[in-house]
Protein backbone atom coordinates (compact mmCIF):
# COMPACT_ATOMS: atom_id res chain seq x y z
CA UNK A 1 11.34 -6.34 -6.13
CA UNK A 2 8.16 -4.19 -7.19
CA UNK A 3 7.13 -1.48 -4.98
CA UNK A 4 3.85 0.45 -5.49
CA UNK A 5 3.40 3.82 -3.24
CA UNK A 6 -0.34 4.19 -3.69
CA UNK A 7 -1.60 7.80 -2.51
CA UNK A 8 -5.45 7.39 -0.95
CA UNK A 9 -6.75 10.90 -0.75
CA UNK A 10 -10.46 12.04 0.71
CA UNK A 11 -12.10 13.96 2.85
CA UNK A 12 -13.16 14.54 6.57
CA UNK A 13 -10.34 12.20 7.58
CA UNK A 14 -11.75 9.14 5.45
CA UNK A 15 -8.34 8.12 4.14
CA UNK A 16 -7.25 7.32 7.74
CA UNK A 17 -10.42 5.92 8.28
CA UNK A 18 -9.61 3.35 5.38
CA UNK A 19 -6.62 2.54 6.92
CA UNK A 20 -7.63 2.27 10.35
CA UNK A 21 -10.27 -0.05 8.49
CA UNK A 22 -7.90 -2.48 6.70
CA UNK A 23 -5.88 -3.01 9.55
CA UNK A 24 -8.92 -3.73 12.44
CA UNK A 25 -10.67 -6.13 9.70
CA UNK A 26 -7.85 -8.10 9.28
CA UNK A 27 -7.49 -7.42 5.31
CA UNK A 28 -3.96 -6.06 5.67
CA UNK A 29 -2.65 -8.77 7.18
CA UNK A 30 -4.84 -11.20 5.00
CA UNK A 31 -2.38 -9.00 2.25
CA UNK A 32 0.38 -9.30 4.12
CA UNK A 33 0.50 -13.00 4.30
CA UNK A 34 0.15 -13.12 0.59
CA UNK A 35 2.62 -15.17 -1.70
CA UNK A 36 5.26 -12.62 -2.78
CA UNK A 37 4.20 -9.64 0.14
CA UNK A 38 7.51 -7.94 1.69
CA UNK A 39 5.94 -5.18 2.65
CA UNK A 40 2.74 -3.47 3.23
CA UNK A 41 2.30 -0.70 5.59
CA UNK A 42 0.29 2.80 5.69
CA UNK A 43 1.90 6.56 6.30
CA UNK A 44 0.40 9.30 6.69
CA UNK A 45 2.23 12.75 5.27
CA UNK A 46 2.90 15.43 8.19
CA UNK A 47 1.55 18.14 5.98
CA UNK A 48 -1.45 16.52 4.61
CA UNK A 49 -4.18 15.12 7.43
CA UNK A 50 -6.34 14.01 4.64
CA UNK A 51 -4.19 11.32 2.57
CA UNK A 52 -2.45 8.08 3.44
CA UNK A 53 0.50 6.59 1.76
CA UNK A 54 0.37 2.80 1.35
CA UNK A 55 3.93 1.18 0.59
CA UNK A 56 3.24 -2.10 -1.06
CA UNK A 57 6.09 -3.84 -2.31
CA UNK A 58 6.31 -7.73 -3.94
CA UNK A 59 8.87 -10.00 -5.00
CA UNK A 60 7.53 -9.57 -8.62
CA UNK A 61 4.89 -9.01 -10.92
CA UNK A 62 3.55 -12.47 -11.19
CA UNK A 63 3.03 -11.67 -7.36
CA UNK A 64 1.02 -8.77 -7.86
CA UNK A 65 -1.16 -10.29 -10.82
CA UNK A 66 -2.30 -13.14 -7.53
CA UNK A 67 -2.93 -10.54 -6.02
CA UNK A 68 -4.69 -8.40 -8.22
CA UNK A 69 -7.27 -11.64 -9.25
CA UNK A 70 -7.83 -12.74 -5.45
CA UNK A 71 -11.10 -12.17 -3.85
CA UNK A 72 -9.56 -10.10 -1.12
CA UNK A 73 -9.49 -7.11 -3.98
CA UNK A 74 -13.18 -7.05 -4.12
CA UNK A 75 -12.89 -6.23 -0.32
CA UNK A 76 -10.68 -3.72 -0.74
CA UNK A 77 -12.61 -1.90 -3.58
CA UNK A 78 -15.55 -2.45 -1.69
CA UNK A 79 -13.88 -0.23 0.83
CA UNK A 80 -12.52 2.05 -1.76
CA UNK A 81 -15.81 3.07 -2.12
CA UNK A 82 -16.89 3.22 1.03
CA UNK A 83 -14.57 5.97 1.59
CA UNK A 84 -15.22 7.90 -1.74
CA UNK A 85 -11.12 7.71 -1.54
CA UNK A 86 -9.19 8.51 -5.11
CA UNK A 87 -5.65 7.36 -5.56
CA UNK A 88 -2.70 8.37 -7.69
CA UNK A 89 0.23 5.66 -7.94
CA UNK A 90 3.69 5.86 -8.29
CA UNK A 91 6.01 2.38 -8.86
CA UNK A 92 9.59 1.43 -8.56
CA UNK A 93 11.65 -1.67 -9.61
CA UNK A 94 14.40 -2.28 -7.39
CA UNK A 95 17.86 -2.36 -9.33
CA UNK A 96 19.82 -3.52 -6.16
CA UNK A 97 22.21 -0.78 -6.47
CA UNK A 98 24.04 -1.21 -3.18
CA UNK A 99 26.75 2.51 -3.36
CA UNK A 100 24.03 4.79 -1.32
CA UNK A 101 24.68 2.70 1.45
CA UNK A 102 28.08 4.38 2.58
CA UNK A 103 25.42 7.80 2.92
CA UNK A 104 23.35 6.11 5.64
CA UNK A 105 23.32 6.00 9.08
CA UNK A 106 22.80 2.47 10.86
C-alpha cells in the first residue's frame, strides 16, 4: 500500500473551501471509487485553520499512475487553481509491520 499525505495550504479559508468543494461536486467520491482507492479523506490540523490534510492511500503505484492520467485530474487542478492552494507532499509505503499493534488501544 502507497499512502500520499498531501498538505493544501491558502488563504482566507480557501483550503477548506477546496475540500468542501471536492466532496459537494462529487469528485472525491468519483476518486474514491477509483481502481486501487483505500482511502481518501480530508483533515484539517487543530492549529492551522488555513490548511487541509488529504490522506490518499492506493493499493500500488500502477494505481496511482490511472489515476494520475484520468480526466478527473484535470478537475482537480482546475480546482487547484481556483483556490490559489500550494501543496507540499509527504509518502509512505506500507511494510506491514504488525509489533505496534500490542501499543494500541481497540
Amino acid at each position: 500500500m502507497i499512502t500520499v499525505n498531501l498538505y493544501y495550504k491558502g488563504i482566507n479559508g480557501n483550503a477548506r473551501a477546496f475540500a468542501d468543494e471536492m466532496e459537494s461536486s462529487g469528485i472525491a467520491d468519483a476518486i474514491r471509487a477509483e481502481e486501487g482507492n483505500l482511502r481518501y479523506e480530508y483533515f484539517q490540523p487543530l492549529d492551522d485553520p488555513e490548511t487541509v490534510l488529504l490522506i490518499d492511500s492506493w493499493s500500488d503505484q500502477a494505481a496511482i499512475d490511472v489515476h494520475h492520467a484520468s480526466p478527473m485530474m484535470q478537475q482537480l487542478a482546475a480546482l487547484r487553481e481556483k483556490y490559489d492552494l500550494h501543496m507540499t507532499i509527504e509518502r509512505y509505503v506500507s511494510d506491514e509491520y504488525k509489533s505496534d499493534e500490542k501499543y494500541l488501544r481497540k
